[in-house]
Protein backbone atom coordinates (compact mmCIF):
# COMPACT_ATOMS: atom_id res chain seq x y z
CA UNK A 1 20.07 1.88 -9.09
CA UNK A 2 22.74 4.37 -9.30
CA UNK A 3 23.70 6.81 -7.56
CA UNK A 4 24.08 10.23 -8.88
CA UNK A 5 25.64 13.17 -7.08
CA UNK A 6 28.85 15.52 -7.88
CA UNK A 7 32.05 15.90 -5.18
CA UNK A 8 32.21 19.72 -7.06
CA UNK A 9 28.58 20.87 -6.68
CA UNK A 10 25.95 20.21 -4.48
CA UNK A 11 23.71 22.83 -5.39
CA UNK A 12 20.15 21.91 -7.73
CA UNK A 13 17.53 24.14 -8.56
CA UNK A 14 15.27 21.65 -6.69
CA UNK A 15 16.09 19.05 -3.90
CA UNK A 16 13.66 17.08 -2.97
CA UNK A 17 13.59 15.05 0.01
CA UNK A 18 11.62 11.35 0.42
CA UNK A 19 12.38 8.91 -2.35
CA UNK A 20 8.69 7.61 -2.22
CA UNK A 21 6.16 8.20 -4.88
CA UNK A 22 5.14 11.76 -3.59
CA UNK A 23 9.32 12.47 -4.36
CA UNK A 24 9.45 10.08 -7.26
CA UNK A 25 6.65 11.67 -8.81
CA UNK A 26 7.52 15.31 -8.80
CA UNK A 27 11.17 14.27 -9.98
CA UNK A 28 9.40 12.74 -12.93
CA UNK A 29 7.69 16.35 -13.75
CA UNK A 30 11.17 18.44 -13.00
CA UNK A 31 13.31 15.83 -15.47
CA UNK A 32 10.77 16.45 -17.93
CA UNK A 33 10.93 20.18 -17.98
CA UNK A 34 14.88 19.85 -18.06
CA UNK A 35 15.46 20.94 -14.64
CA UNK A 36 18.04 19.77 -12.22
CA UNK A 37 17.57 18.59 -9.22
CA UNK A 38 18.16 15.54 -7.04
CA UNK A 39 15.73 13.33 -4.66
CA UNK A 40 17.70 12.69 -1.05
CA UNK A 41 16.19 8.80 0.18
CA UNK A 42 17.62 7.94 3.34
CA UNK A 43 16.62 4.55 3.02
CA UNK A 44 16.18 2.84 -0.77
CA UNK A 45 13.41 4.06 -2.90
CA UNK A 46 10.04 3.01 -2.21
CA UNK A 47 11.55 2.06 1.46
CA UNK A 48 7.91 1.84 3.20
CA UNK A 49 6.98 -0.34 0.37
CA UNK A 50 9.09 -3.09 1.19
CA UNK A 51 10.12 -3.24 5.02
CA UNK A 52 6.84 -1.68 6.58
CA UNK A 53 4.49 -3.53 5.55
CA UNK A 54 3.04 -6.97 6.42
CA UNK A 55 3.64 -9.81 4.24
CA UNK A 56 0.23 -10.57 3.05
CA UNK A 57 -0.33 -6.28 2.69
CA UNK A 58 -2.28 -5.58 -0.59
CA UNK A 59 -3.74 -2.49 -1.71
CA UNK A 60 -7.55 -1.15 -0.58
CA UNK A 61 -8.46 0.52 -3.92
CA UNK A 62 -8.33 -1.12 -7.39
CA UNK A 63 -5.27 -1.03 -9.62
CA UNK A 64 -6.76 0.75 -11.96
CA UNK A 65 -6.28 3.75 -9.75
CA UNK A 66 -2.39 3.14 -10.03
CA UNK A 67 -1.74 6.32 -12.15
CA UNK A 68 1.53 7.68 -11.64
CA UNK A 69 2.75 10.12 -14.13
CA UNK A 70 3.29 8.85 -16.97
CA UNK A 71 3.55 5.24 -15.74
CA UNK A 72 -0.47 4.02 -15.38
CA UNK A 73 -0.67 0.37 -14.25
CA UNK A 74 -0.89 -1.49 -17.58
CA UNK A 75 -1.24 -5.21 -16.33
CA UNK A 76 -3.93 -7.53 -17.13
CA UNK A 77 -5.86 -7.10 -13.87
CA UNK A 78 -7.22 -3.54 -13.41
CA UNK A 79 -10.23 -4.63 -11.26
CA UNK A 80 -7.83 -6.39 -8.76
CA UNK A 81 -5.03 -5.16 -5.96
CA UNK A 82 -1.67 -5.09 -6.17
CA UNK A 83 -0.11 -7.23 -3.59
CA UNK A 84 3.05 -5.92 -1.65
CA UNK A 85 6.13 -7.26 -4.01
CA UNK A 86 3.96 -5.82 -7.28
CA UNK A 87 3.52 -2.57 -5.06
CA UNK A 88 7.29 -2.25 -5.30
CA UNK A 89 7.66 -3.71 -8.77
CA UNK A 90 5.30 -1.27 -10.23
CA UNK A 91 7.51 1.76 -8.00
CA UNK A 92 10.83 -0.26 -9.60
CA UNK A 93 9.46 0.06 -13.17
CA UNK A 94 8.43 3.95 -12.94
CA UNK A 95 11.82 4.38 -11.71
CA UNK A 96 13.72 2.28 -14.66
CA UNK A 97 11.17 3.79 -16.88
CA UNK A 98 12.29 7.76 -15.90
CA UNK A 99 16.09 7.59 -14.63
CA UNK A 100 15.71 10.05 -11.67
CA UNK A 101 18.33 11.40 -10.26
CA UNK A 102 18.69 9.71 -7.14
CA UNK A 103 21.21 10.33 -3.84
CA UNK A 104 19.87 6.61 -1.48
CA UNK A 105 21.32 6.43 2.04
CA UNK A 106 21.32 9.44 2.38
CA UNK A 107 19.65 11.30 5.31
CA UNK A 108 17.93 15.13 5.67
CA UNK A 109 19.48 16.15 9.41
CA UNK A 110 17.90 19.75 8.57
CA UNK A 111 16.31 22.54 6.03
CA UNK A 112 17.29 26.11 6.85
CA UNK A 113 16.84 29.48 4.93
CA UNK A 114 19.86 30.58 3.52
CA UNK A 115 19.81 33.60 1.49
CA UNK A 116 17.47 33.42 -1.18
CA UNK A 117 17.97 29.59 -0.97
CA UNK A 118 18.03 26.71 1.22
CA UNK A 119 20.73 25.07 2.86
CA UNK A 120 20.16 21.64 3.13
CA UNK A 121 22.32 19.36 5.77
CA UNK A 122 22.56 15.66 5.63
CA UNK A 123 24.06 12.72 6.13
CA UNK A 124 27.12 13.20 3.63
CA UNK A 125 27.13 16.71 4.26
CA UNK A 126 25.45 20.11 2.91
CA UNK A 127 23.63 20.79 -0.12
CA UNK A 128 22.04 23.85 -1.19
CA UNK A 129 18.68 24.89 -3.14
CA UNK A 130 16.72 27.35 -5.10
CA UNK A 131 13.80 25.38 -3.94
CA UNK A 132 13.10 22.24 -1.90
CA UNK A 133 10.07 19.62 -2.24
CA UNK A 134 9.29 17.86 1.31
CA UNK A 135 7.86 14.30 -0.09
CA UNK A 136 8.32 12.12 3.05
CA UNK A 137 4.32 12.07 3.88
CA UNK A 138 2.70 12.54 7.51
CA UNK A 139 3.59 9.04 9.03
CA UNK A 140 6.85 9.39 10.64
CA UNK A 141 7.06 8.33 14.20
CA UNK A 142 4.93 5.05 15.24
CA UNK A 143 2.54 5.61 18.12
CA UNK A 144 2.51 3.50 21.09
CA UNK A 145 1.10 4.36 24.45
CA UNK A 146 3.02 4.87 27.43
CA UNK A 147 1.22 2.17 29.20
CA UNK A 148 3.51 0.03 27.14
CA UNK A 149 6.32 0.44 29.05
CA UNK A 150 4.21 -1.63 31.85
CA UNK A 151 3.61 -4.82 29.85
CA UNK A 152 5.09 -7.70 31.14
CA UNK A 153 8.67 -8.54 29.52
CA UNK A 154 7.55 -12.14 28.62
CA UNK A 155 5.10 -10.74 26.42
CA UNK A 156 5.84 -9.69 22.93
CA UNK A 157 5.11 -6.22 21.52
CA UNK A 158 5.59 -4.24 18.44
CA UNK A 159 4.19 -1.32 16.34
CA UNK A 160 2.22 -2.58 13.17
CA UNK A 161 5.20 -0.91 10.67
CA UNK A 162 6.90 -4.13 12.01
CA UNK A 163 4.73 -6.69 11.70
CA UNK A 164 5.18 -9.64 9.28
CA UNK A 165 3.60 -12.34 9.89
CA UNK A 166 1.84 -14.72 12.00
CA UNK A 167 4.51 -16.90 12.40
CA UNK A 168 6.65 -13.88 13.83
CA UNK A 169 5.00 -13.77 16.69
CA UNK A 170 5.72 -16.28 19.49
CA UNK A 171 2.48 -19.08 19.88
CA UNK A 172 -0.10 -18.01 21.74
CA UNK A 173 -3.27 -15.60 21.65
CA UNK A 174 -2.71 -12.14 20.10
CA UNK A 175 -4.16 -8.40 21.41
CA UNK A 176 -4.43 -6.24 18.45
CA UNK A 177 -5.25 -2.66 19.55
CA UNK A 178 -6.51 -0.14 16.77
CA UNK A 179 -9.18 -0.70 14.44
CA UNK A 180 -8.25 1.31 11.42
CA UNK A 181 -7.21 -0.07 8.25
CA UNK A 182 -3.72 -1.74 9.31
CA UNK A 183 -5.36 -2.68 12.73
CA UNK A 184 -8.10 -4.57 10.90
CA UNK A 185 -6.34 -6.34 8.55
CA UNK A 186 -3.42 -7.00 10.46
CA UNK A 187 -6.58 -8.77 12.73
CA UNK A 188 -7.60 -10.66 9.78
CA UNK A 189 -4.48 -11.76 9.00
CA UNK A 190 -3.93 -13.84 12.09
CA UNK A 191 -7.40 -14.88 12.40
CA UNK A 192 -7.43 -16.40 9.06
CA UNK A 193 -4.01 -17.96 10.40
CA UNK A 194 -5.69 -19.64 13.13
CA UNK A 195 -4.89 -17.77 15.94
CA UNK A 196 -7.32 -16.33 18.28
CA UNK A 197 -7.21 -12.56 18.54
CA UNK A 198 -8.52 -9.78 21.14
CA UNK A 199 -9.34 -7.08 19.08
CA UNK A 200 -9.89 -3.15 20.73
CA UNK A 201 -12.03 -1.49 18.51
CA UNK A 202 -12.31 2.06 18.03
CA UNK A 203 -14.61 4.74 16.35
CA UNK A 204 -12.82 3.52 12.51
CA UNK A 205 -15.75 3.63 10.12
CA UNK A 206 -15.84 0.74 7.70
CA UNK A 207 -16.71 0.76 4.08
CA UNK A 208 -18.21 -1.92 1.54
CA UNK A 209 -15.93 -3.47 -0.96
CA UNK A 210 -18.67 -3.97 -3.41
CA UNK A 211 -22.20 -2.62 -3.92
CA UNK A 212 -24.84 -2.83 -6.61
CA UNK A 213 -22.65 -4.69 -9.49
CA UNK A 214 -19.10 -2.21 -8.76
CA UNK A 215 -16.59 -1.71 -5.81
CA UNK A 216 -17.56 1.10 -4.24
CA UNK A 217 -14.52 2.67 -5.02
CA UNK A 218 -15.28 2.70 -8.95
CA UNK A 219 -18.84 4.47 -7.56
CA UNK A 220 -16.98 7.05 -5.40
CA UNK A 221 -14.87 7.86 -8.96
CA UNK A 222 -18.31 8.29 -10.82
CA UNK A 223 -19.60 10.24 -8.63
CA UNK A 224 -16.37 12.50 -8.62
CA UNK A 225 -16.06 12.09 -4.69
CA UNK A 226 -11.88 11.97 -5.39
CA UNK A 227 -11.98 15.14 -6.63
CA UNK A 228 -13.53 16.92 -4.15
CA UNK A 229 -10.52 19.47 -2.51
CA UNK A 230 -9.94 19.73 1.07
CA UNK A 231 -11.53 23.15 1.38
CA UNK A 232 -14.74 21.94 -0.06
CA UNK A 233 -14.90 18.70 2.26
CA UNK A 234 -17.90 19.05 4.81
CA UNK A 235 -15.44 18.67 7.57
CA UNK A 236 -12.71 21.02 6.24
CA UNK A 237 -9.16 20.39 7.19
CA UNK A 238 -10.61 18.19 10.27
CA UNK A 239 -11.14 15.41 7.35
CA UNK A 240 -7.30 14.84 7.87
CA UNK A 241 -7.67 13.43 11.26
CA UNK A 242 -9.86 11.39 10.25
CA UNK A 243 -8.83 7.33 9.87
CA UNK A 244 -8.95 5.86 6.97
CA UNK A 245 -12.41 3.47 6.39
CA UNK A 246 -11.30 -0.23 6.87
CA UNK A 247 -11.88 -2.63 3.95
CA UNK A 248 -9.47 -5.16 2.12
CA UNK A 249 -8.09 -6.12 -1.11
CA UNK A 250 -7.16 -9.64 -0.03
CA UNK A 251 -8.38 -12.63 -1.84
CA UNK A 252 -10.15 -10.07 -4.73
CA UNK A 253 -11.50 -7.88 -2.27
CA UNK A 254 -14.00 -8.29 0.15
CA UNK A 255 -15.59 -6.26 3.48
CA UNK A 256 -14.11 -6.56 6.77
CA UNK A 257 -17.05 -7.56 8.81
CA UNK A 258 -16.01 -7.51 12.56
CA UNK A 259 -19.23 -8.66 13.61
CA UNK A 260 -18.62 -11.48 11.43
CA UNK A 261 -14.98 -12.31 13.13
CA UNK A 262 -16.98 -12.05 16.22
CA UNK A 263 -19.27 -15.13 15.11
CA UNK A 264 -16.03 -17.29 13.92
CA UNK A 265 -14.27 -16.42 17.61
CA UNK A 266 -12.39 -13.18 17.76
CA UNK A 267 -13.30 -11.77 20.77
CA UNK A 268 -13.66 -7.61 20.37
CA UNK A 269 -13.61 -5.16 23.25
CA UNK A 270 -13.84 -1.41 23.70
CA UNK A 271 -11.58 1.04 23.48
CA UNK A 272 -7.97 0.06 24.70
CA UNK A 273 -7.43 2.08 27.85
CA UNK A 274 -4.73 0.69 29.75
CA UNK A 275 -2.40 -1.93 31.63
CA UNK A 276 -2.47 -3.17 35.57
CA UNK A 277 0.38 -5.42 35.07
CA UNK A 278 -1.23 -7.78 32.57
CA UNK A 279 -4.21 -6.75 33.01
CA UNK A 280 -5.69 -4.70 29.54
CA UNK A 281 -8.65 -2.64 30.31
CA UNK A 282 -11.26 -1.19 28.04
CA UNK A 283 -13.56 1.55 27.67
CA UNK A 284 -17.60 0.57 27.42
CA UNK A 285 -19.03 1.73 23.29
CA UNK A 286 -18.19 -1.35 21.81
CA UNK A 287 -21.98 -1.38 20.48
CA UNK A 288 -21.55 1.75 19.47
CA UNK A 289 -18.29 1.75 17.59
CA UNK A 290 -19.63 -1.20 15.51
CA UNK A 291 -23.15 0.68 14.91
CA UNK A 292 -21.12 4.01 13.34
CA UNK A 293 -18.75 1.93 11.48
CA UNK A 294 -21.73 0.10 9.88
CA UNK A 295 -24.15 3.58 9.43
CA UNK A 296 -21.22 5.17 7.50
CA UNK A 297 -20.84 1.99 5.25
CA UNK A 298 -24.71 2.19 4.62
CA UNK A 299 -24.35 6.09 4.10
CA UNK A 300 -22.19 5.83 1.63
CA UNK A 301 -24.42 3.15 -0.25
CA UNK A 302 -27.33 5.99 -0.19
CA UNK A 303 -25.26 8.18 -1.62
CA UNK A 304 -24.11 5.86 -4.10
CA UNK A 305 -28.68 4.65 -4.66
CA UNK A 306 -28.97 8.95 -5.54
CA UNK A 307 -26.08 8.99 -7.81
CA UNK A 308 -27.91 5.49 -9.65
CA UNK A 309 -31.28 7.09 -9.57
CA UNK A 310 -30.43 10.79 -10.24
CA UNK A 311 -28.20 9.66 -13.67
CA UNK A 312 -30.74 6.98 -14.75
CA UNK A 313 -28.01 4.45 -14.44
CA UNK A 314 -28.50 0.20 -14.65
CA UNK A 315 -27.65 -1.33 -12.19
CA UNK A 316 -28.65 -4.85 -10.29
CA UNK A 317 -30.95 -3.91 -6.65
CA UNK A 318 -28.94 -5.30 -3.42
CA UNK A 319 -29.98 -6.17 -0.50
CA UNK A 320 -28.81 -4.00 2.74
CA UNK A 321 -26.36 -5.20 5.05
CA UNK A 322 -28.14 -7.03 7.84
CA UNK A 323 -25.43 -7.63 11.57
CA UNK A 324 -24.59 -10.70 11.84
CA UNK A 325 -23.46 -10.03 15.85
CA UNK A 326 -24.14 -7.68 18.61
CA UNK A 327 -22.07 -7.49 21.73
CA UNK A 328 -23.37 -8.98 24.86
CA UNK A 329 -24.45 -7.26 27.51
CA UNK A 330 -21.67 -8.24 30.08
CA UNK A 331 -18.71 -7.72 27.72
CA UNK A 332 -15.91 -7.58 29.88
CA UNK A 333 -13.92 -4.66 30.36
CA UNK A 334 -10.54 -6.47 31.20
CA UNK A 335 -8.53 -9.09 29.92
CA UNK A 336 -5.82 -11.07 31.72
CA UNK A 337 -3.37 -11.52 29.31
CA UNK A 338 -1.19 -14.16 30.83
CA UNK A 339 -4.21 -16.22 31.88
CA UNK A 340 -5.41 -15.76 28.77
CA UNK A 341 -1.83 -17.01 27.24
CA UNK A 342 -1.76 -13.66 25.39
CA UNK A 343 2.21 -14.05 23.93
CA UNK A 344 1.88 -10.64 21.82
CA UNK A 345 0.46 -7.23 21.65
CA UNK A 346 0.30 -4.99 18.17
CA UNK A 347 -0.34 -1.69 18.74
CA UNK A 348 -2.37 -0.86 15.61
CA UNK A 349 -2.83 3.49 16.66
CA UNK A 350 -0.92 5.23 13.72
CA UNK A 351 1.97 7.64 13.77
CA UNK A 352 3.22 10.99 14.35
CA UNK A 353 4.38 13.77 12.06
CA UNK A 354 7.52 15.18 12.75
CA UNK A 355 9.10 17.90 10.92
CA UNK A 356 11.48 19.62 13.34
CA UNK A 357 14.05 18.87 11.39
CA UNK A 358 12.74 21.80 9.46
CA UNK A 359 13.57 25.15 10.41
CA UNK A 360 11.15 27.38 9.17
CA UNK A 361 7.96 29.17 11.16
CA UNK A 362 5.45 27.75 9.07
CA UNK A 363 4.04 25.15 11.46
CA UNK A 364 0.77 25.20 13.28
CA UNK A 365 1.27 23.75 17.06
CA UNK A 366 0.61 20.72 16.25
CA UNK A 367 3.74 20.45 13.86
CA UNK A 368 1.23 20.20 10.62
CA UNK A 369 2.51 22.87 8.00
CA UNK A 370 0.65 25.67 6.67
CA UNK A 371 0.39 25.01 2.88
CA UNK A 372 -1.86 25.53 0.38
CA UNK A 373 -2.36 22.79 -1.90
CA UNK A 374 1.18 21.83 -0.76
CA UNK A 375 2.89 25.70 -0.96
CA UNK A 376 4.14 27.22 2.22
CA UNK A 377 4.64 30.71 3.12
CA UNK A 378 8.29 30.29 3.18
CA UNK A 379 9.49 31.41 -0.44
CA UNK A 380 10.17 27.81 -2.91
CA UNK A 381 9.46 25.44 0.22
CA UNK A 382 6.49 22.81 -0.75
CA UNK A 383 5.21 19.48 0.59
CA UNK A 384 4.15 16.63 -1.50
CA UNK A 385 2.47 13.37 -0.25
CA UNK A 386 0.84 14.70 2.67
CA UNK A 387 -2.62 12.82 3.73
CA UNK A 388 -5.42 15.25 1.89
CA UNK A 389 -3.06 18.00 0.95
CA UNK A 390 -5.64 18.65 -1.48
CA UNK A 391 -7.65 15.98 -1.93
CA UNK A 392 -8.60 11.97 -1.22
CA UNK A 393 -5.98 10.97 -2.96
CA UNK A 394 -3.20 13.11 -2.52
CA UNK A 395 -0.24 10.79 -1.41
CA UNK A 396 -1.83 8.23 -3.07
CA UNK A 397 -0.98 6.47 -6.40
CA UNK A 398 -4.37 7.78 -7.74
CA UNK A 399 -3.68 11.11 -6.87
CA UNK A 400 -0.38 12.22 -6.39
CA UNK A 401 0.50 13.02 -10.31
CA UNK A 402 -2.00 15.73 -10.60
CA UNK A 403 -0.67 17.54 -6.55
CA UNK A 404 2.87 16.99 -8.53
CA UNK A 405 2.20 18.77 -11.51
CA UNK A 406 0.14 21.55 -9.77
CA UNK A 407 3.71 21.70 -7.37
CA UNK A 408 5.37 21.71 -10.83
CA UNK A 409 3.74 24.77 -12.00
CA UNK A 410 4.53 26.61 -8.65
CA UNK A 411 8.11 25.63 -8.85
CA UNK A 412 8.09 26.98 -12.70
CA UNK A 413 6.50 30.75 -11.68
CA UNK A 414 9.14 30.90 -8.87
CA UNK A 415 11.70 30.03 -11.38
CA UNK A 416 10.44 32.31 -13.92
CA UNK A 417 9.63 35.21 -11.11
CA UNK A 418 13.76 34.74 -10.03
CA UNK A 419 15.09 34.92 -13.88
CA UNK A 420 13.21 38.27 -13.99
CA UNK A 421 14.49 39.22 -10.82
CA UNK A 422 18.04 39.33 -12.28
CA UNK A 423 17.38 40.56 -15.29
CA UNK A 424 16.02 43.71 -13.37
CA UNK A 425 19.20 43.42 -11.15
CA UNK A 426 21.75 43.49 -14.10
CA UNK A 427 19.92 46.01 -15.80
């Protein structure tokens, strides 16, 4: 698209950093109420979209959640999931359908107070701002363990934000370490391929695709779950630790049943807890990992039997999930990986924040900011996009219009608050 930007002025009321659909979203809102601004993408628009993720990567949650603002998925199959090219053709066609003013290539080196605004330094050199939207999410850095550095040279590695495909891995058996929702598919993905994966498993909780005649996600919506804000969520601000419940979209939609990958030949293990050479070793729980995963799946069904019986609602009787597979009782606790002609690990365990590049003190020691419902303490600074900034689906397509318009209405009292100012002033 092009490229919009002035050699004369580089100052907007609002800059807005992260050409995503946290950034894309807000700079809907701010065109609409006539007020400049620019969104900074150091990549191209929609960048995680196209070159992190996996080439059979579809969404987990029905396209009928797809509302961004103004732009609600409109296609013919609401029910289904959005594989990864109509991910980025449905971000293309909000972005053809709104015109936002858009600076790509261009990268954020820093955020500083200056004044009563913010000087902003990049790639092509400094902007300025009244006030400045951080939309670049929580997933920055990819985590991979030290023991990494140990792993034999003649055996491929890389960070699930760079997988592909099968066939981009070299032959052989694969180690898959993380069990959350990019470990578990990425999992299925070669298993279905043919190729025999060691899977660690972790404390992930799982989550039925379907149950009693809707997806569970459609239940969850009923039942007003994805409205629920952060600071009414049993486990508080600790829910955003938490990883994501593994499920798929692939093929329709369907469970992923690890017990049942188990059955057809993946072998599973414990936690991942190291290397001797190439030697992987793993922690003992696998039993219990795959119990938890399976009693949250089955809580969530209760919850969704009270919401049937308490409303009076139709709806067919289904039978409870039964495990197909329990571990045995000698699991082993190390794998060889060259005798076991392991060619490739993917380390499957998330990602860092990092926000140094922003220097204001409103970060806990972790380097999480202090916000509420995405505004800081520091005067016209906001995030956008982070995981439960206010609630399920904040960051999400099904959520991130209504944390942008509630951003919107902040950036509009600051604005109006500031005109006042210098009325006073002049008076």
């Amino acid at each position: 698209m092009q490229n919009t930007a002035q050699n004369s002025t580089r100052h907007y009321d609002v800059l807005i950093v992260g050409g995503g659909q946290a950034g894309l979203s807000i700079s809907y809102y701010l065109k609409q109420d006539g007020i400049s601004h620019v969104v900074l993408e150091k990549n191209r628009l929609g960048h995680a979209w196209r070159e992190e993720r996996w080439d059979t990567f579809c969404l987990v949650t029905p396209n009928w959640q797809c509302t961004l603002p103004g732009y609600p998925y409109q296609g013919d199959d609401p029910y289904g999931f959005m594989k990864k090219d109509e991910i980025v053709a449905y971000l293309d066609g909000f972005v053809a359908y709104f015109a936002p003013p858009v600076r790509e290539g261009v990268t954020v080196l820093g955020v500083r107070r200056h004044g009563a605004s913010y000087r902003i330094a990049t790639s092509e050199g400094d902007y300025t701002a009244d006030q400045v939207v951080i939309a670049v999410g929580g997933y920055h850095t990819p985590i991979v363990p030290a023991a990494a550095a140990t792993l034999p040279v003649d055996i491929a590695q890389i960070h699930s934000s760079a997988y592909r495909n099968p066939a981009s891995l070299p032959d052989g058996e694969v180690l898959v370490v993380g069990t959350g929702q990019s470990g578990c598919q990425i999992a299925e993905d070669l298993h279905l391929a043919g190729r025999r994966v060691h899977l660690c498993v972790g404390d992930a909780p799982r989550v039925a695709r379907t149950y009693r005649g809707k997806d569970v996600v459609e239940w969850l919506d009923l039942m007003q779950y994805y409205d629920l804000p952060v600071d009414r969520h049993p486990l508080g601000n600790g829910v955003r630790e938490k990883t994501n419940h593994y499920v798929t979209g692939r093929d329709g939609g369907r469970d992923i049943d690890l017990r049942k990958f188990a059955l057809e030949g993946m072998r599973l293990y414990g936690r991942f807890e190291g290397l001797d050479g190439a030697t992987a070793r793993f922690g003992g729980g696998l039993a219990g990992y795959l119990d938890n995963a399976d009693a949250v799946s089955e809580s969530i069904k209760d919850g969704i039997d009270r919401h049937i019986e308490a409303h009076g609602i139709v709806a067919p009787i289904e039978a409870r999930y039964v495990p197909l597979w329990h571990p045995p009782a000698d699991l082993p606790q190390t794998l060889d990986l060259s005798a076991s002609n392991v060619s490739a690990v993917v380390w499957c365990i998330g990602f860092r924040t990092d926000f140094s590049w922003i220097a204001e003190p409103i970060f806990d020691g972790r380097g999480y900011p202090g916000h509420d419902r995405g505004v800081t303490a520091a005067p016209g600074l906001y995030f956008l996009g982070l995981p439960w900034q206010y609630t399920w689906g904040s960051g999400r397509f099904s959520g991130i219009a209504r944390d942008a318009a509630h951003l919107l209405s902040a950036i509009r009292e600051r604005r109006s608050d500031s005109a006042l100012a210098d009325v006073s002033h002049a008076a």
